[in-house]
C-alpha atoms as a PDB file:
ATOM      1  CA  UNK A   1     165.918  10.425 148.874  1.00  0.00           C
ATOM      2  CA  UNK A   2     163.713  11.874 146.380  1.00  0.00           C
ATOM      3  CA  UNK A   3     161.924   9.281 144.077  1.00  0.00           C
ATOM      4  CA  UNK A   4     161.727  10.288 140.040  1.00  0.00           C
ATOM      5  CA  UNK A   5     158.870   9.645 138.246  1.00  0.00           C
ATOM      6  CA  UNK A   6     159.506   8.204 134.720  1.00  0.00           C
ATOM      7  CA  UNK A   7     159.792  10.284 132.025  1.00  0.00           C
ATOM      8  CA  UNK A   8     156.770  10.305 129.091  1.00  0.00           C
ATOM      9  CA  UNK A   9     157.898   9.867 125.415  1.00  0.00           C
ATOM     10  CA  UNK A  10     156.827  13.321 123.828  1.00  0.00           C
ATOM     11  CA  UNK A  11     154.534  13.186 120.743  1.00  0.00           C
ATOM     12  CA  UNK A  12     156.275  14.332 117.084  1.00  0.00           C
ATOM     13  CA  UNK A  13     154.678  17.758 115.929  1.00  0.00           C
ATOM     14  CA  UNK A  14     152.910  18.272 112.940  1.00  0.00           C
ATOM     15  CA  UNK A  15     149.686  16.479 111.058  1.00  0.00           C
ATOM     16  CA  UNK A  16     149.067  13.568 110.316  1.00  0.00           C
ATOM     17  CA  UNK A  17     148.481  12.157 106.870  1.00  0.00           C
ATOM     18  CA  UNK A  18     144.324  11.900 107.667  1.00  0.00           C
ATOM     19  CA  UNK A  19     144.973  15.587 108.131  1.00  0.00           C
ATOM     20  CA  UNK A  20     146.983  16.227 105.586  1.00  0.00           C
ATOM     21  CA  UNK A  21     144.816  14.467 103.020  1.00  0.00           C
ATOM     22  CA  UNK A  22     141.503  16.202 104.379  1.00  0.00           C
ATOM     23  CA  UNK A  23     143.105  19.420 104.281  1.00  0.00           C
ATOM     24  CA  UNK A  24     144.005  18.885 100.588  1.00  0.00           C
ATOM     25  CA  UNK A  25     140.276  17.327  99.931  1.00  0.00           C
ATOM     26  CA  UNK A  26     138.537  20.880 101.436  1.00  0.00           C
ATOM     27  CA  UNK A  27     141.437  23.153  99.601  1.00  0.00           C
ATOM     28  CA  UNK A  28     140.429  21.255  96.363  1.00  0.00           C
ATOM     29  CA  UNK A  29     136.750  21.530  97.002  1.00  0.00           C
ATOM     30  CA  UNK A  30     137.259  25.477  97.908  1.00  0.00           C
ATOM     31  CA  UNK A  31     139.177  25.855  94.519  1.00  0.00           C
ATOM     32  CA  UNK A  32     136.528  24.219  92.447  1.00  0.00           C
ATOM     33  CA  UNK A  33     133.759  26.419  93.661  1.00  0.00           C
ATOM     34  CA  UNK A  34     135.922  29.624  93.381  1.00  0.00           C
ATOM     35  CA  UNK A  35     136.792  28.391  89.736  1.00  0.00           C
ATOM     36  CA  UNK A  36     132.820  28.204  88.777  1.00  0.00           C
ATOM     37  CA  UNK A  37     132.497  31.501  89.611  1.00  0.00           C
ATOM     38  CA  UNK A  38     135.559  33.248  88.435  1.00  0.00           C
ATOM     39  CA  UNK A  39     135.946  31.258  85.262  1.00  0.00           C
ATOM     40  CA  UNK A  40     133.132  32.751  83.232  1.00  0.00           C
ATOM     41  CA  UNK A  41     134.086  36.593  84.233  1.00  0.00           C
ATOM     42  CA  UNK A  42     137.915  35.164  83.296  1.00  0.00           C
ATOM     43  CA  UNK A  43     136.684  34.198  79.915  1.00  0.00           C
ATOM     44  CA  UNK A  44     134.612  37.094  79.081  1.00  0.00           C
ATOM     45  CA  UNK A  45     137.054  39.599  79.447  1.00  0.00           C
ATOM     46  CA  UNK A  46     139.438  37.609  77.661  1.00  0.00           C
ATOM     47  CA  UNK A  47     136.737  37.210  74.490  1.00  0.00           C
ATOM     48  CA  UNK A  48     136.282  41.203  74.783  1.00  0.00           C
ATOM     49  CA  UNK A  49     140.016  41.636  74.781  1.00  0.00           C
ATOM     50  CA  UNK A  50     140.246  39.234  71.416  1.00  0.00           C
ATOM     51  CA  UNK A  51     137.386  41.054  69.894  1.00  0.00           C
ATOM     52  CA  UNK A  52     139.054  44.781  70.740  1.00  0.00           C
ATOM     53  CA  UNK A  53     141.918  43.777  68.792  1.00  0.00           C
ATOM     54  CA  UNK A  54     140.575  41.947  65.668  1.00  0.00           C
ATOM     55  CA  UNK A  55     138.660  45.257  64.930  1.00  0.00           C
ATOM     56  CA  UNK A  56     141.590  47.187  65.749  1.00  0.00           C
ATOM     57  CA  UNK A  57     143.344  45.326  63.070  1.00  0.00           C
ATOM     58  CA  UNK A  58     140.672  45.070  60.904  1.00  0.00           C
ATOM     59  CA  UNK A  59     140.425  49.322  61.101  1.00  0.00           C
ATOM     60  CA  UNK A  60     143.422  49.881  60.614  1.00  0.00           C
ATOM     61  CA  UNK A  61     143.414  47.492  57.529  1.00  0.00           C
ATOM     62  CA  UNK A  62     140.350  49.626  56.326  1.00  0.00           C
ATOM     63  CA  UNK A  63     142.025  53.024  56.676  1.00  0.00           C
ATOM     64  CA  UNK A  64     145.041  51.136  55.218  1.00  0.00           C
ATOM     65  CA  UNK A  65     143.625  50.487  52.377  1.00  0.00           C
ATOM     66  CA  UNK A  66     140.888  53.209  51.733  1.00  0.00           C
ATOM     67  CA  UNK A  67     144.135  55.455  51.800  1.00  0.00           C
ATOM     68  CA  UNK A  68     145.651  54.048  48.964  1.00  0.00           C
ATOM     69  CA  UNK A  69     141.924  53.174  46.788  1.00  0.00           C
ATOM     70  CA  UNK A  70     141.418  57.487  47.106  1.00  0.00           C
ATOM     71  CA  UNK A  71     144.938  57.842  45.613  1.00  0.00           C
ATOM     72  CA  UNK A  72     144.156  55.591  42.823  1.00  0.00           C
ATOM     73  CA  UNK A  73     144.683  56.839  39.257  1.00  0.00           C
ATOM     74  CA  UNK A  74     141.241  57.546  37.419  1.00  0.00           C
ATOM     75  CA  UNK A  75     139.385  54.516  36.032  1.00  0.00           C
ATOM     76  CA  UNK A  76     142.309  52.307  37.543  1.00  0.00           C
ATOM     77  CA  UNK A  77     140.918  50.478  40.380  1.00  0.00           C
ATOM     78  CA  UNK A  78     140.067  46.938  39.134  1.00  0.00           C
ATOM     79  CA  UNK A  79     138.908  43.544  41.499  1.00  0.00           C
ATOM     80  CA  UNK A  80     139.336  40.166  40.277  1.00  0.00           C
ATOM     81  CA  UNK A  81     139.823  36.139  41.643  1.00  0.00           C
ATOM     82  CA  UNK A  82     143.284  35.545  42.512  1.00  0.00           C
ATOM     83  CA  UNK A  83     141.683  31.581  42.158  1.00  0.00           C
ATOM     84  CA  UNK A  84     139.623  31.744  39.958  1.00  0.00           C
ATOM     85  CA  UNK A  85     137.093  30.434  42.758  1.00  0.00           C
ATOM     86  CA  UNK A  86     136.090  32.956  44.909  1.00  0.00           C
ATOM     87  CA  UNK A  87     135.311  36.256  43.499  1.00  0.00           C
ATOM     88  CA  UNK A  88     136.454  39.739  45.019  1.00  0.00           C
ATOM     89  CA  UNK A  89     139.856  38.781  46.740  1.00  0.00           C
ATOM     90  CA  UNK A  90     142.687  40.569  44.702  1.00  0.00           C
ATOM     91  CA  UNK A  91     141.807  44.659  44.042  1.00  0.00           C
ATOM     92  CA  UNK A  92     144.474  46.050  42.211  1.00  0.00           C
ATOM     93  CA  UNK A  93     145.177  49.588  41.269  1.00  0.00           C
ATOM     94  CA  UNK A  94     147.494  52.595  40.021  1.00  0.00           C
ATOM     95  CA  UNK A  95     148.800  54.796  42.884  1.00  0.00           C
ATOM     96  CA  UNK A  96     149.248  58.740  41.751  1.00  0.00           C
ATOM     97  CA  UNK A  97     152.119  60.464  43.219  1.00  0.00           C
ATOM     98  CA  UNK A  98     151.124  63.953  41.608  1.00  0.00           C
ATOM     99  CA  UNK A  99     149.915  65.982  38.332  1.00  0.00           C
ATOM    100  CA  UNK A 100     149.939  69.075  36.912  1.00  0.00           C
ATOM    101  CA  UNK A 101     149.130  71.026  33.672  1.00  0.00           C
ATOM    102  CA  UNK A 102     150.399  71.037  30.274  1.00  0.00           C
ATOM    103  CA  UNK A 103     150.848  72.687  27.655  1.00  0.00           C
ATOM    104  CA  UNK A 104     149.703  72.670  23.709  1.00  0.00           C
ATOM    105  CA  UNK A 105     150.307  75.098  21.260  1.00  0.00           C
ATOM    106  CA  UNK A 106     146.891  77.098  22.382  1.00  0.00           C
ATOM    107  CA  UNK A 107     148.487  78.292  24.646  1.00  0.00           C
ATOM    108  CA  UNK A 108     150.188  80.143  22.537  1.00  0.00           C
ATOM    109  CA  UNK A 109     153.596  79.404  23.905  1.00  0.00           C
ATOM    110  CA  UNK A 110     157.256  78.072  22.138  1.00  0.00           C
ATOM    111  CA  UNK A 111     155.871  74.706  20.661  1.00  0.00           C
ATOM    112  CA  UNK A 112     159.305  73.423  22.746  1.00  0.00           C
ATOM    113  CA  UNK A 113     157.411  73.627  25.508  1.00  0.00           C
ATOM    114  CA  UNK A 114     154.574  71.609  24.898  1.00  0.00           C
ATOM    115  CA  UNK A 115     153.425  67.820  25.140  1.00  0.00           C
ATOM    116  CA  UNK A 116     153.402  67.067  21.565  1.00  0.00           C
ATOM    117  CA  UNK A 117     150.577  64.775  20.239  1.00  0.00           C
ATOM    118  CA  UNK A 118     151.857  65.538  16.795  1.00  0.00           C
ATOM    119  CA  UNK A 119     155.648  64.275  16.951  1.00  0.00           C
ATOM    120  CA  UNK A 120     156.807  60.773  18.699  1.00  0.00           C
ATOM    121  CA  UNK A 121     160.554  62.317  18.580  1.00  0.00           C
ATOM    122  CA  UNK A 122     159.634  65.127  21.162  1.00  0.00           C
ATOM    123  CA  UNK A 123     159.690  63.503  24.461  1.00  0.00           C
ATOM    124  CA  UNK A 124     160.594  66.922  26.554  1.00  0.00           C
ATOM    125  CA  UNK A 125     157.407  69.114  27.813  1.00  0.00           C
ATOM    126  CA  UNK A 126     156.952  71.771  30.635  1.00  0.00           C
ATOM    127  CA  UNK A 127     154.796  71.028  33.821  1.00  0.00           C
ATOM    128  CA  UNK A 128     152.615  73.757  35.346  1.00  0.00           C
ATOM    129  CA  UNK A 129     152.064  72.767  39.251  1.00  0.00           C
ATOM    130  CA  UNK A 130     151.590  75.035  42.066  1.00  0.00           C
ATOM    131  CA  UNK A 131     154.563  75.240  44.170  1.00  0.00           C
ATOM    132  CA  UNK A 132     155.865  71.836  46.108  1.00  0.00           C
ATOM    133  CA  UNK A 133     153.249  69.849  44.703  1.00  0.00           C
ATOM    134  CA  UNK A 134     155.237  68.379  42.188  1.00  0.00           C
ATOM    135  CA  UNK A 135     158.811  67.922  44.644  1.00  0.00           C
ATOM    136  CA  UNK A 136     157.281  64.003  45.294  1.00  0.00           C
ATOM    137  CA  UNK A 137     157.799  63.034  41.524  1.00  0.00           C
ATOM    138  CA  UNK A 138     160.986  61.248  40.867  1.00  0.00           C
ATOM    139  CA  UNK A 139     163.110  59.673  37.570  1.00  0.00           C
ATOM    140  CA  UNK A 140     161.078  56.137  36.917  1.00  0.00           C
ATOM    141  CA  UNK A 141     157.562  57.341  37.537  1.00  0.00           C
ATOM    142  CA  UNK A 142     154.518  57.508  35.045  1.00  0.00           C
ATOM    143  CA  UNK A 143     152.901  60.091  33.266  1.00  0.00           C
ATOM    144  CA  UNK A 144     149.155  59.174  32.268  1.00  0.00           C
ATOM    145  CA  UNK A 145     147.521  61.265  30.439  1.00  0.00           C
ATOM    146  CA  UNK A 146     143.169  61.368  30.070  1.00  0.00           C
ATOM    147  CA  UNK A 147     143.038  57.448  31.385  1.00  0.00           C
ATOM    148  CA  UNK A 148     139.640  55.462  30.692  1.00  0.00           C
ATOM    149  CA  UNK A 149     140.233  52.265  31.759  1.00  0.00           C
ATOM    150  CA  UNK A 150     141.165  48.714  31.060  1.00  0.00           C
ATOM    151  CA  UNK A 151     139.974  47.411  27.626  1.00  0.00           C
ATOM    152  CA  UNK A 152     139.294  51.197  26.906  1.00  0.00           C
ATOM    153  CA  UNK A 153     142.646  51.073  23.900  1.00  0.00           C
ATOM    154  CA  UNK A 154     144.647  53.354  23.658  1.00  0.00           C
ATOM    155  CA  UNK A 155     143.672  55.432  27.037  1.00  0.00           C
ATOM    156  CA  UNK A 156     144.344  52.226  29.567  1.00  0.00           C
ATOM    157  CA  UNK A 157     147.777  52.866  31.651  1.00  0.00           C
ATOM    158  CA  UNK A 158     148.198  49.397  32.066  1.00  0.00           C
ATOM    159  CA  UNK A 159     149.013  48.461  28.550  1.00  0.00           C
ATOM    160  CA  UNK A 160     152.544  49.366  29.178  1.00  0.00           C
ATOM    161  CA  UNK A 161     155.549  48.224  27.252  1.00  0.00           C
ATOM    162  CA  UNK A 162     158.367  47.292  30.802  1.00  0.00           C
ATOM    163  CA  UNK A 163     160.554  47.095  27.936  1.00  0.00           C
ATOM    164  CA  UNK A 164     160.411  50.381  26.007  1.00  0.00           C
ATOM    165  CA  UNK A 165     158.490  52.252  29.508  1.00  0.00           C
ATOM    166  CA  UNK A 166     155.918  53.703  27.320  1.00  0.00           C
ATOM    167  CA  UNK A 167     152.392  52.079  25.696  1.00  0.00           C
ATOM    168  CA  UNK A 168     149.028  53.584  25.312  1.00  0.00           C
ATOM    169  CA  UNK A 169     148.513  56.679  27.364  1.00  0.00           C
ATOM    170  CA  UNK A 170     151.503  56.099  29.583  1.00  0.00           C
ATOM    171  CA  UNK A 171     155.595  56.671  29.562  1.00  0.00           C
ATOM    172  CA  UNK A 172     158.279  56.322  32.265  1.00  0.00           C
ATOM    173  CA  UNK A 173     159.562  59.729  33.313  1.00  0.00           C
ATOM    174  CA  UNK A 174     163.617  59.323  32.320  1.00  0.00           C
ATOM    175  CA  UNK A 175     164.522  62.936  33.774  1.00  0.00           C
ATOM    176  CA  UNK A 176     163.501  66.106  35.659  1.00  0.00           C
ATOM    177  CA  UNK A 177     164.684  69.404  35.308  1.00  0.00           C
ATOM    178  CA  UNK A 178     165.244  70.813  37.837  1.00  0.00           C
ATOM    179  CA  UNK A 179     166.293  67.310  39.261  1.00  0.00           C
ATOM    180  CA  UNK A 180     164.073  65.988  42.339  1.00  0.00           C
ATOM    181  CA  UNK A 181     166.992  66.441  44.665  1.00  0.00           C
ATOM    182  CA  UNK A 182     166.322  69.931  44.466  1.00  0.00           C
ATOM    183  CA  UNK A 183     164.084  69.964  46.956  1.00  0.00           C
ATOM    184  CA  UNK A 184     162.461  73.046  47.431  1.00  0.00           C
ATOM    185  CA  UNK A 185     163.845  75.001  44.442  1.00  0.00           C
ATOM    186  CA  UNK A 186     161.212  76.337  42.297  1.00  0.00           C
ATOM    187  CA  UNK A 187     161.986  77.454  38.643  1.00  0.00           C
ATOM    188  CA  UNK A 188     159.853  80.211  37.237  1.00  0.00           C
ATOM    189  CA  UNK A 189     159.314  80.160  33.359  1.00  0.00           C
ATOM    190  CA  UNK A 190     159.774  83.889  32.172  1.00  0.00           C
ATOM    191  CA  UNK A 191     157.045  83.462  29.531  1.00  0.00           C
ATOM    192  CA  UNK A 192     154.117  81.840  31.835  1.00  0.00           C
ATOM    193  CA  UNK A 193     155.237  83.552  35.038  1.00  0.00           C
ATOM    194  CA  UNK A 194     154.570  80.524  36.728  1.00  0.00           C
ATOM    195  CA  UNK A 195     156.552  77.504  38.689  1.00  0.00           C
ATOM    196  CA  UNK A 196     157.184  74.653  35.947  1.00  0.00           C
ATOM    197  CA  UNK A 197     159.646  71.490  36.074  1.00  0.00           C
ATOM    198  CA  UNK A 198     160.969  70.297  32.517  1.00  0.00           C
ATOM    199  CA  UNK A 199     159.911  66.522  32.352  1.00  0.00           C
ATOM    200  CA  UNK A 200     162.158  64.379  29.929  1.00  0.00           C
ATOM    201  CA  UNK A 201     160.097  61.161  29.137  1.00  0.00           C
ATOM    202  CA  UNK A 202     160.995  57.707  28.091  1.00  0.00           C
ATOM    203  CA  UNK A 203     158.949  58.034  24.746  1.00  0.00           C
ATOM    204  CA  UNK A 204     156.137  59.520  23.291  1.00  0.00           C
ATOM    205  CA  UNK A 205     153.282  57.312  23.035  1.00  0.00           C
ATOM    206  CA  UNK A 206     150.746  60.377  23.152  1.00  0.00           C
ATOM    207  CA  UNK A 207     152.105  60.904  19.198  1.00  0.00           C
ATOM    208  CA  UNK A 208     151.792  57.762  17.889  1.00  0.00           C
ATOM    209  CA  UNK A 209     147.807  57.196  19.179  1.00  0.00           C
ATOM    210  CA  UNK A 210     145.847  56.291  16.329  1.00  0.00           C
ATOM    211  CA  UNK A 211     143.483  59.134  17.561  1.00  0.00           C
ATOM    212  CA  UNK A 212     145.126  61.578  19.731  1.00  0.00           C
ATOM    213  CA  UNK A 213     143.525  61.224  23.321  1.00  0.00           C
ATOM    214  CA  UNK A 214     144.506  64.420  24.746  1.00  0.00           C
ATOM    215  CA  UNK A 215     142.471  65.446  28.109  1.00  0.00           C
ATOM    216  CA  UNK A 216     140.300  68.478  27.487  1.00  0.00           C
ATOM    217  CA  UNK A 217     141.528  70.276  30.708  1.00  0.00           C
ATOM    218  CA  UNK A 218     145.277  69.851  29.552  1.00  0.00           C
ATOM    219  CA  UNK A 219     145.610  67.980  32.721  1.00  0.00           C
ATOM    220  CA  UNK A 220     147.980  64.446  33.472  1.00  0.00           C
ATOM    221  CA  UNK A 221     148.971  62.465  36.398  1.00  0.00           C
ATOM    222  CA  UNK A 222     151.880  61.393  37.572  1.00  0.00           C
ATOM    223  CA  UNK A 223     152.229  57.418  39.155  1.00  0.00           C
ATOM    224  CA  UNK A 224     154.632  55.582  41.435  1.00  0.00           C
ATOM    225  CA  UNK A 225     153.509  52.350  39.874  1.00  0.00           C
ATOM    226  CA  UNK A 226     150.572  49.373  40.288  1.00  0.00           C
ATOM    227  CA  UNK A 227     149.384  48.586  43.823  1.00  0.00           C
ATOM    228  CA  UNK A 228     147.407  45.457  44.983  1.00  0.00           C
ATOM    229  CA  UNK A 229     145.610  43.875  48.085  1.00  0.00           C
ATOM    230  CA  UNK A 230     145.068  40.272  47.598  1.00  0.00           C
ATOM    231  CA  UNK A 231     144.186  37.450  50.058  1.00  0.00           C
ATOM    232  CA  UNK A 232     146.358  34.418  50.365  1.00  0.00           C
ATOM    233  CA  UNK A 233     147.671  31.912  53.396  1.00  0.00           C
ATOM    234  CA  UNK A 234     150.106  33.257  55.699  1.00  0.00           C
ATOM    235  CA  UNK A 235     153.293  31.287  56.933  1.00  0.00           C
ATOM    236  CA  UNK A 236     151.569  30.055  59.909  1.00  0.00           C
ATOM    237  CA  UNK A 237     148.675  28.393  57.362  1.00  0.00           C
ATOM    238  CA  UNK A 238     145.820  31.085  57.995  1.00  0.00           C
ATOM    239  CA  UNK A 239     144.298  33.562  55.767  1.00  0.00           C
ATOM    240  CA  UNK A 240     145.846  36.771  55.615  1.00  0.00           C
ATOM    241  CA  UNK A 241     145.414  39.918  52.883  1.00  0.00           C
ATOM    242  CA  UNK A 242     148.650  41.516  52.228  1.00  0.00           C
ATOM    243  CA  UNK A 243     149.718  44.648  50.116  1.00  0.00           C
ATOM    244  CA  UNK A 244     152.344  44.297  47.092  1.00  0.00           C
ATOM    245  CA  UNK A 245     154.061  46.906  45.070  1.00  0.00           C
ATOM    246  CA  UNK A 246     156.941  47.988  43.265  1.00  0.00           C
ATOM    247  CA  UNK A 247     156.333  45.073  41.118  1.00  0.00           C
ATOM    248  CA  UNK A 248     156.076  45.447  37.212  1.00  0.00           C
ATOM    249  CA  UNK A 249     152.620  46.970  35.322  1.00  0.00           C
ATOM    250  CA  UNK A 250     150.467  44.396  33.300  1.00  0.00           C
ATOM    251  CA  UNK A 251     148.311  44.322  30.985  1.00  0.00           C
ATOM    252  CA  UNK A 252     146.306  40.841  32.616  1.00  0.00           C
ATOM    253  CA  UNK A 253     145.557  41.426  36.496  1.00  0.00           C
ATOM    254  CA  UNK A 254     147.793  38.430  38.251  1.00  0.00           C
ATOM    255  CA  UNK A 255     148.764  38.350  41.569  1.00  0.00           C
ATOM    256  CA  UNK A 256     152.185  39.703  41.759  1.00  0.00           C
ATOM    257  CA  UNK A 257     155.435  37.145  42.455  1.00  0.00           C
ATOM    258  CA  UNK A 258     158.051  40.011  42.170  1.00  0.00           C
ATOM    259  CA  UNK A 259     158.160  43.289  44.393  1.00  0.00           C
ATOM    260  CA  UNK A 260     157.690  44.034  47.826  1.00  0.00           C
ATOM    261  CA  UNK A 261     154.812  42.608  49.995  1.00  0.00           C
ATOM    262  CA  UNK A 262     153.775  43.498  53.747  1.00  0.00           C
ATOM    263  CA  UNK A 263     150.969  41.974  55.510  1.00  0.00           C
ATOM    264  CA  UNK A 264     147.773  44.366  56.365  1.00  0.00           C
ATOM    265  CA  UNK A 265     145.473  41.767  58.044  1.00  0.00           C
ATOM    266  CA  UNK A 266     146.113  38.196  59.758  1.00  0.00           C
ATOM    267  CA  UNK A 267     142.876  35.437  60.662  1.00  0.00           C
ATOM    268  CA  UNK A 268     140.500  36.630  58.012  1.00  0.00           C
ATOM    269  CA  UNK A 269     137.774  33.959  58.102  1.00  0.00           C
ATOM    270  CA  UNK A 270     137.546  33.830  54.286  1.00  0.00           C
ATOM    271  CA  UNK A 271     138.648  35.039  51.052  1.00  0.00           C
ATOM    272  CA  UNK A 272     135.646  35.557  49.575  1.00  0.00           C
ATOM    273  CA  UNK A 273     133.748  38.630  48.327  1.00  0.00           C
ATOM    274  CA  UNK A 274     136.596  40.621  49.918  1.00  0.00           C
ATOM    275  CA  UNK A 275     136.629  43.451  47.287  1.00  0.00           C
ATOM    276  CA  UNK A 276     133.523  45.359  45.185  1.00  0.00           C
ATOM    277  CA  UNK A 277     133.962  47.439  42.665  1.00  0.00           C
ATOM    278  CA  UNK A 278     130.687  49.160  41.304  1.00  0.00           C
ATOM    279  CA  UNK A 279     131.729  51.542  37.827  1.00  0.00           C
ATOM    280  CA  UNK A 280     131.704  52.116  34.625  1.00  0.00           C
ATOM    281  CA  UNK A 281     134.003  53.963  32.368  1.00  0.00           C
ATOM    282  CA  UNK A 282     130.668  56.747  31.514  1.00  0.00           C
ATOM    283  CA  UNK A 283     130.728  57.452  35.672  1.00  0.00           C
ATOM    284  CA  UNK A 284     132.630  60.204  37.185  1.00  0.00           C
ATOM    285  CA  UNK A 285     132.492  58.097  39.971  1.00  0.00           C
ATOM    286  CA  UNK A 286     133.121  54.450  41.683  1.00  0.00           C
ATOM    287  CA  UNK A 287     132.196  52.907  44.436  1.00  0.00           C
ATOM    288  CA  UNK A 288     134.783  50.145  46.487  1.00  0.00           C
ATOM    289  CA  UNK A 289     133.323  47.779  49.288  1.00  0.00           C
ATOM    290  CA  UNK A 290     135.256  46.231  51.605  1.00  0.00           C
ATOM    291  CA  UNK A 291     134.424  43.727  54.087  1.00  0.00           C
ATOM    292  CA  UNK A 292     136.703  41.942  56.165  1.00  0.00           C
ATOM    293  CA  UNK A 293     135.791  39.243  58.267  1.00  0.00           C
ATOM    294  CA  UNK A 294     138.594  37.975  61.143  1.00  0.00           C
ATOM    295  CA  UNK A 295     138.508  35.308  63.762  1.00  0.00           C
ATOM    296  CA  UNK A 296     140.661  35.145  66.787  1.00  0.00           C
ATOM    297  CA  UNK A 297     142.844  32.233  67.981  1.00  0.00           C
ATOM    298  CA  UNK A 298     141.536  30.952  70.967  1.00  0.00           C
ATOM    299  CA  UNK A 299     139.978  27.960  71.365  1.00  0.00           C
ATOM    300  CA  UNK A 300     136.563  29.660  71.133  1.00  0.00           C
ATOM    301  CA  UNK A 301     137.529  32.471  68.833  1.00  0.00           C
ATOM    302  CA  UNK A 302     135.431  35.251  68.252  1.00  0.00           C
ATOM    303  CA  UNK A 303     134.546  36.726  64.885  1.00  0.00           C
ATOM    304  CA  UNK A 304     134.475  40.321  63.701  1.00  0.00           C
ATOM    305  CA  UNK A 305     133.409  41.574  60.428  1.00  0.00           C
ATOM    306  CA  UNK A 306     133.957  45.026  59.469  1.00  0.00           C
ATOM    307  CA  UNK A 307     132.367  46.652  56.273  1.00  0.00           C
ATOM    308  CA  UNK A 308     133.932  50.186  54.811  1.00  0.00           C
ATOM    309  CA  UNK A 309     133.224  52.159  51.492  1.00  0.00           C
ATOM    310  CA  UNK A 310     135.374  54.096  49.407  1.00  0.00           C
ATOM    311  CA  UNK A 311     134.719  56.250  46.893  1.00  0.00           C
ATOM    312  CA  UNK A 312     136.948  57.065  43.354  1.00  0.00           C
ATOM    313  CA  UNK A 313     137.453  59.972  41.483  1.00  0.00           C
ATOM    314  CA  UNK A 314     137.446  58.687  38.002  1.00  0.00           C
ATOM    315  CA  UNK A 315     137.363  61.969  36.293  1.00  0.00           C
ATOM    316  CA  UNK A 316     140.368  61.567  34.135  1.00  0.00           C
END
């Protein structure tokens, strides 16, 4: 009879917890030498990534903004304190929409025709304006005519009456003839042989200026209304610049609590010296600086600063 030999317990697979525990320990001491050299590569991308878009924003702020300053209505552009601390952070100005020609009695044409500067009662006059040009205007924008400036009385658009649409060198357009949903339809006047709308104003401040301020080319421009850039803290408590309109016309530069606002620029570093304005109501032309300054959000942010100039017409 065949003897058995005893069976041997068999040993559990697997590690043990020395194992386990020294596997951890060189795992750890791998990661910690892969971070050192990883982590500064990590971070510099990420700081070039931040950077790329702060002076993405901060272009497109500039363009933004240089787009409006080159539409601004002669010897409008102005730059003020919003606080009354730090110079340079609210530019505020009057955005044209179009212009055109009129006409005076010179030109030989029915007196009906013309922008009187004789009689406040005639508020109707004919605009000469190369075809399409003049389609943008619309019932509730401004005609200026020959404008000098603030403090320049009577030939400063923003001495407007909101009440009575009219003060100064300015007056709310009440009608068009034909009516801007035309569209495309261009009237020809039989007399000039050239396209003309029929613009029915408000009133006629031009007739009751103490010294008629007519332009010498016969020329006026047509606004949509004031426009401003200020700096001020966004919801999430950082500095931000934002751009209001629709809002009314003032005499006093304020920063505007009515209207429509958007936001332009987010993280600017400081609300100083945004805005320069370099003119003089003698110069033909003016000179705006901007120079926005924005700082990321990490926990080493990176600042960009971004300087752009724009020049102004201010040939009224």
């Amino acid at each position: 009879m065949t003897k058995r030999l005893p069976l041997r317990p068999r040993r559990s697979g697997g590690f043990t917890l020395v194992e386990a525990v020294m596997t951890i320990a060189i795992i750890g001491i791998i990661g910690a030498i892969v971070a050192v050299f990883i982590r500064a590569p990590i971070l510099g991308y990420r700081d070039t990534v931040d950077r790329a878009e702060l002076t993405d924003q901060a272009d497109l702020a500039l363009r933004r903004m240089a787009r409006d300053i080159r539409l601004a209505l002669p010897n409008s552009v102005r730059v003020t304190s919003s606080t009354g601390a730090s110079p340079g952070d609210f530019l505020e100005l009057l955005l044209t929409r179009s212009g055109a020609r009129y006409l005076t009695p010179d030109d030989g044409v029915d007196t009906g025709k013309t922008l009187s500067f004789d009689d406040p009662n005639k508020r109707d006059f004919l605009a000469l304006a190369p075809p399409r040009t003049f389609d943008g205007v619309r019932v509730g924008d401004y005609v200026v005519v020959y404008n000098l400036g603030p403090g320049i009385a009577p030939a400063d658009a923003y001495s407007l009456n909101a009440a009575t649409g009219t003060g100064g060198n300015i007056a709310r357009i009440a009608g068009l003839n034909p009516a801007e949903t035309a569209g495309t339809k261009t009237v020809i006047d039989t007399d000039l042989g050239a396209p003309v709308r029929t613009v029915t104003l408000a009133g006629n401040p031009f007739a009751q200026q103490a010294v008629g301020m007519a332009s010498p080319q016969q020329r006026f421009q047509v606004i949509s209304g004031a426009v401003s850039f200020y700096c001020a803290k966004n919801t999430d408590g950082r500095l931000a610049l934002f751009r209001a309109w629709d809002y009314p016309i003032t005499l006093n530069q304020t920063v505007p609590t009515g209207g429509k606002r958007a936001l332009v620029a987010t993280g600017l570093s400081t609300c100083d010296n945004i805005f320069d304005y370099t003119s003089a109501a003698a110069q033909r032309t003016g000179l705006v600086r901007i120079a926005l300054s924005l700082t990321g959000r990490t926990e080493a942010p990176a600042t960009i600063r971004l300087v752009h100039q724009v020049h102004v017409d201010n040939t009224p």
